[in-house]
Protein backbone atom coordinates (compact mmCIF):
# COMPACT_ATOMS: atom_id res chain seq x y z
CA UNK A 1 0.00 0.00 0.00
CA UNK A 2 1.05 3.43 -1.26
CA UNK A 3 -1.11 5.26 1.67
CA UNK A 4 -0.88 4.87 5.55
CA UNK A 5 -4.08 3.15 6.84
CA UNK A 6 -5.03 3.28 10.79
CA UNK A 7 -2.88 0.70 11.30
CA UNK A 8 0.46 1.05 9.48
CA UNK A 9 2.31 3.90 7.53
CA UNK A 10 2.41 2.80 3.79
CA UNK A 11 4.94 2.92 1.56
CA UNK A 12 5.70 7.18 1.06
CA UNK A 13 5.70 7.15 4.92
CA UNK A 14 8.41 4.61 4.64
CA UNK A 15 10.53 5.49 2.49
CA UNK A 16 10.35 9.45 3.55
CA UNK A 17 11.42 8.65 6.35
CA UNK A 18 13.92 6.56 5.83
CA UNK A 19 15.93 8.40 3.35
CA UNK A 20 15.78 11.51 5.29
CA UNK A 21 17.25 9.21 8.34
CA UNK A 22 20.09 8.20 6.33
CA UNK A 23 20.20 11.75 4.79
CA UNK A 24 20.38 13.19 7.84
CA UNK A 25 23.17 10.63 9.66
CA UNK A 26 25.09 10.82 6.19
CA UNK A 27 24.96 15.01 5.97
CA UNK A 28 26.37 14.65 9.93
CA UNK A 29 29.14 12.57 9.26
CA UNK A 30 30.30 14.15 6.35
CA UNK A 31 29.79 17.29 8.27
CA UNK A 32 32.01 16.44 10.78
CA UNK A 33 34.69 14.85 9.10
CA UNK A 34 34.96 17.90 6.08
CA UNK A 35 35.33 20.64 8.84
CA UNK A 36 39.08 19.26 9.68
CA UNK A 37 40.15 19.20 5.94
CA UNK A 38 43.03 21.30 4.98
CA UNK A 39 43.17 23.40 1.82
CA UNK A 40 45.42 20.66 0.31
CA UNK A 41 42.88 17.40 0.54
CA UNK A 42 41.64 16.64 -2.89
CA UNK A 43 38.33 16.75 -0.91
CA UNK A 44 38.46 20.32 0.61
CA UNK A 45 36.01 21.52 -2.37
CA UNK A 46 34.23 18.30 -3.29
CA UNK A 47 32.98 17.23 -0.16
CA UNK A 48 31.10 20.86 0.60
CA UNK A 49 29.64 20.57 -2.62
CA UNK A 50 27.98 17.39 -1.67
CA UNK A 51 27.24 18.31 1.49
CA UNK A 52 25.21 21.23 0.23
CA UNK A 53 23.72 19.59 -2.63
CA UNK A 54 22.21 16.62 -0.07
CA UNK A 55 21.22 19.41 1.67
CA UNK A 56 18.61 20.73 -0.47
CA UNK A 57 17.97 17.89 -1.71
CA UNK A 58 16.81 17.13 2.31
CA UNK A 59 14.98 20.76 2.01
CA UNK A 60 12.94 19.20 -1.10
CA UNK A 61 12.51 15.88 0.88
CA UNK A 62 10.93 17.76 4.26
CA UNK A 63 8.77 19.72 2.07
CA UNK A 64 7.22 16.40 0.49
CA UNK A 65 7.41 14.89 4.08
CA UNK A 66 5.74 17.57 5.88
CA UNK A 67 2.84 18.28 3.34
CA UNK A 68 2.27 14.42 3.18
CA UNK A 69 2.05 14.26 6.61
CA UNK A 70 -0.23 17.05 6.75
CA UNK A 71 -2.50 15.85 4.17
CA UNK A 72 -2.60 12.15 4.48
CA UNK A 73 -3.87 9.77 7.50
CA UNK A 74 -2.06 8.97 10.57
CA UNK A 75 -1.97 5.89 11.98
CA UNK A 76 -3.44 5.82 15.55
CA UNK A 77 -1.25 5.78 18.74
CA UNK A 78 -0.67 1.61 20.19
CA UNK A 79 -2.96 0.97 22.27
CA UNK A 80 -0.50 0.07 24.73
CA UNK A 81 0.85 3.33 24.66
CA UNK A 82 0.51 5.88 27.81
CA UNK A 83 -0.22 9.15 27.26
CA UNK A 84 3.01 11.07 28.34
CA UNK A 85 4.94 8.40 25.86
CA UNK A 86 2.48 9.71 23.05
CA UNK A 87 3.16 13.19 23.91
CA UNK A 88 6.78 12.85 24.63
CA UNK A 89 7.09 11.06 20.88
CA UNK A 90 4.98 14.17 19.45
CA UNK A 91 7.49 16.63 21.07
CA UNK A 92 10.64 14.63 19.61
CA UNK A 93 9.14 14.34 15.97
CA UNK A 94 8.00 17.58 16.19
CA UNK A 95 11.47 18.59 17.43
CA UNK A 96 12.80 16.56 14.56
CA UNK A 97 11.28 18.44 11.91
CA UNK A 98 12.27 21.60 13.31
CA UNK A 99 15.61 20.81 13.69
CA UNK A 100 15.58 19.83 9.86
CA UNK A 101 14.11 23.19 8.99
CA UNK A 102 16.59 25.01 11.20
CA UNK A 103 19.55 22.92 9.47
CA UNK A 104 18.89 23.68 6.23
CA UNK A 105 17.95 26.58 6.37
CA UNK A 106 21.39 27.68 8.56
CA UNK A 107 23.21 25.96 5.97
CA UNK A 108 21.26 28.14 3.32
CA UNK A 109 22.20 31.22 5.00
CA UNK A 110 25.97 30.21 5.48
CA UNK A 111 26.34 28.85 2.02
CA UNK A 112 24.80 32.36 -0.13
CA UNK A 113 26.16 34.95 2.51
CA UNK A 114 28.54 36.23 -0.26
CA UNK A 115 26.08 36.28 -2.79
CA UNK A 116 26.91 32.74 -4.66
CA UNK A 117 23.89 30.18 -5.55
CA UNK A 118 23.94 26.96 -4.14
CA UNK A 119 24.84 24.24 -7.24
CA UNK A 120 22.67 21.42 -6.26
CA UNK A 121 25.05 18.35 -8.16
CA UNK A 122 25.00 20.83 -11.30
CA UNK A 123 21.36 19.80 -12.28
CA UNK A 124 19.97 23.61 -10.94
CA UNK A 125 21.16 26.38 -8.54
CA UNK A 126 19.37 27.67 -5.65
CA UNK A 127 20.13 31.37 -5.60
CA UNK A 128 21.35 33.28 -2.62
CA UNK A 129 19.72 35.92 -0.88
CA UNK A 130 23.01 37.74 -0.10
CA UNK A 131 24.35 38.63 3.20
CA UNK A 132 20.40 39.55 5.25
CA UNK A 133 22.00 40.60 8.44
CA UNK A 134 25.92 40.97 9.85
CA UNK A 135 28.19 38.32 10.24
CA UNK A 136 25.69 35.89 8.63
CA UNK A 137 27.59 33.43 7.87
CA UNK A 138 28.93 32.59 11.38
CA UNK A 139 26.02 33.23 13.24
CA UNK A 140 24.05 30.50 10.79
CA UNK A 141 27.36 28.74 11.48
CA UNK A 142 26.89 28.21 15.42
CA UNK A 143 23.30 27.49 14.83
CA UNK A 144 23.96 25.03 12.27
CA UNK A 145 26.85 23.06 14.84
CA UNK A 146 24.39 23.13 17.90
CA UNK A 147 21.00 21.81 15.76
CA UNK A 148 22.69 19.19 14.45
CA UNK A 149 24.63 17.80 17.50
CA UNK A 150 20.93 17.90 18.90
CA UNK A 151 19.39 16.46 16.10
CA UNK A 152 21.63 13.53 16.23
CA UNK A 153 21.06 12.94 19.75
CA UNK A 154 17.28 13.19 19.45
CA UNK A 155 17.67 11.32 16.28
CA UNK A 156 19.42 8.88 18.18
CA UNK A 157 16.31 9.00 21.41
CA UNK A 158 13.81 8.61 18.64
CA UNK A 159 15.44 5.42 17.26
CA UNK A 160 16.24 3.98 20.73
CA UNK A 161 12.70 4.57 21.75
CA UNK A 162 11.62 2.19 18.73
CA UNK A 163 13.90 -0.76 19.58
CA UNK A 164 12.54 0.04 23.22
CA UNK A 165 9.27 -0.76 21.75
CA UNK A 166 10.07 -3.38 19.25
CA UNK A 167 12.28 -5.85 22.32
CA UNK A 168 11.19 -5.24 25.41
CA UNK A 169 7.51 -3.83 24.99
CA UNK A 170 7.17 -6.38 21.74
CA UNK A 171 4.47 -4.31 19.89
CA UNK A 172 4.16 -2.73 17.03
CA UNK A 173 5.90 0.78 16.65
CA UNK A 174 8.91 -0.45 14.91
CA UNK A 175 7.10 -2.53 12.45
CA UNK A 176 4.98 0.15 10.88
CA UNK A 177 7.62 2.00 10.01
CA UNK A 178 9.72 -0.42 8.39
CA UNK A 179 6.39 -1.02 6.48
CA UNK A 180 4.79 -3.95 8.03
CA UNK A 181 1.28 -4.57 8.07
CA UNK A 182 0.18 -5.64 11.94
């Protein structure tokens, strides 16, 4: 099934969120490991250019994800479920897809303070906005660090949570979203 029922998230669910997961744990690494190149790694310019190009890519991706999630049915809460774990798992997603916003669009802001478009993998260019306020660029900078050392950690909550639920509570949260009917 293409569309989430009350029971199970259906295949765009899936596969949303899935790619942005490994989007997002892929963008972090690379993140991470590109900020310690030196001018003389064959990588220094490459790997940016990736990184930025995933990252609108991502912006596309949370645009799809957040109108589809807007627009198509939810699957209702487990039954087992109590209600601060429902609310604490609203807070987290909802966390989650701020966090996304707020990463690309620091990125954005960092990326186009000097006035350059954004080459997403030479297919099209995002254009820049210029420099909107002083010191852009490192301001967006910070911001960009913090949100996603948080996003990996409540990334890394979210996905704990689930194997919480799939081993020792042995229900169903985990299998919907890998897709499986209950």
């Amino acid at each position: 099934m293409l569309k989430n029922s009350q029971h199970h998230y259906g295949l765009i669910s899936v596969l949303l969120h899935w790619l942005m997961a490994f989007m997002v744990i892929g963008l972090f690494s690379l993140g991470v490991w590109m900020v310690d190149l030196t001018y003389y790694s064959k990588w220094y310019r490459i790997a940016p250019d990736w990184h930025k190009s995933v990252g609108m890519l991502l912006a596309v991706l949370w645009c799809i994800r957040l109108l589809w999630r807007l627009f198509s049915q939810q699957p209702k809460s487990i039954a087992s479920h109590r209600a601060w774990q429902r609310l604490l798992s609203g807070i987290v997603q909802a966390y989650l897809y701020l966090a996304m916003a707020l990463m690309v669009l620091s990125g954005y802001l960092i990326s186009t303070e000097d006035g350059r478009a954004i080459s997403v993998f030479g297919w099209f260019d995002v254009p820049s906005l210029g420099a909107l306020f002083n010191h852009q660029a490192d301001i967006a900078g910070l911001v960009h660090e913090y949100v996603a050392y948080s996003l990996i950690a409540f990334a890394s909550i979210h996905g704990l949570a689930a194997l919480k639920h799939h081993v020792i509570d042995k229900d169903q949260t985990l299998s919907r979203m890998l897709g499986r009917k209950p």
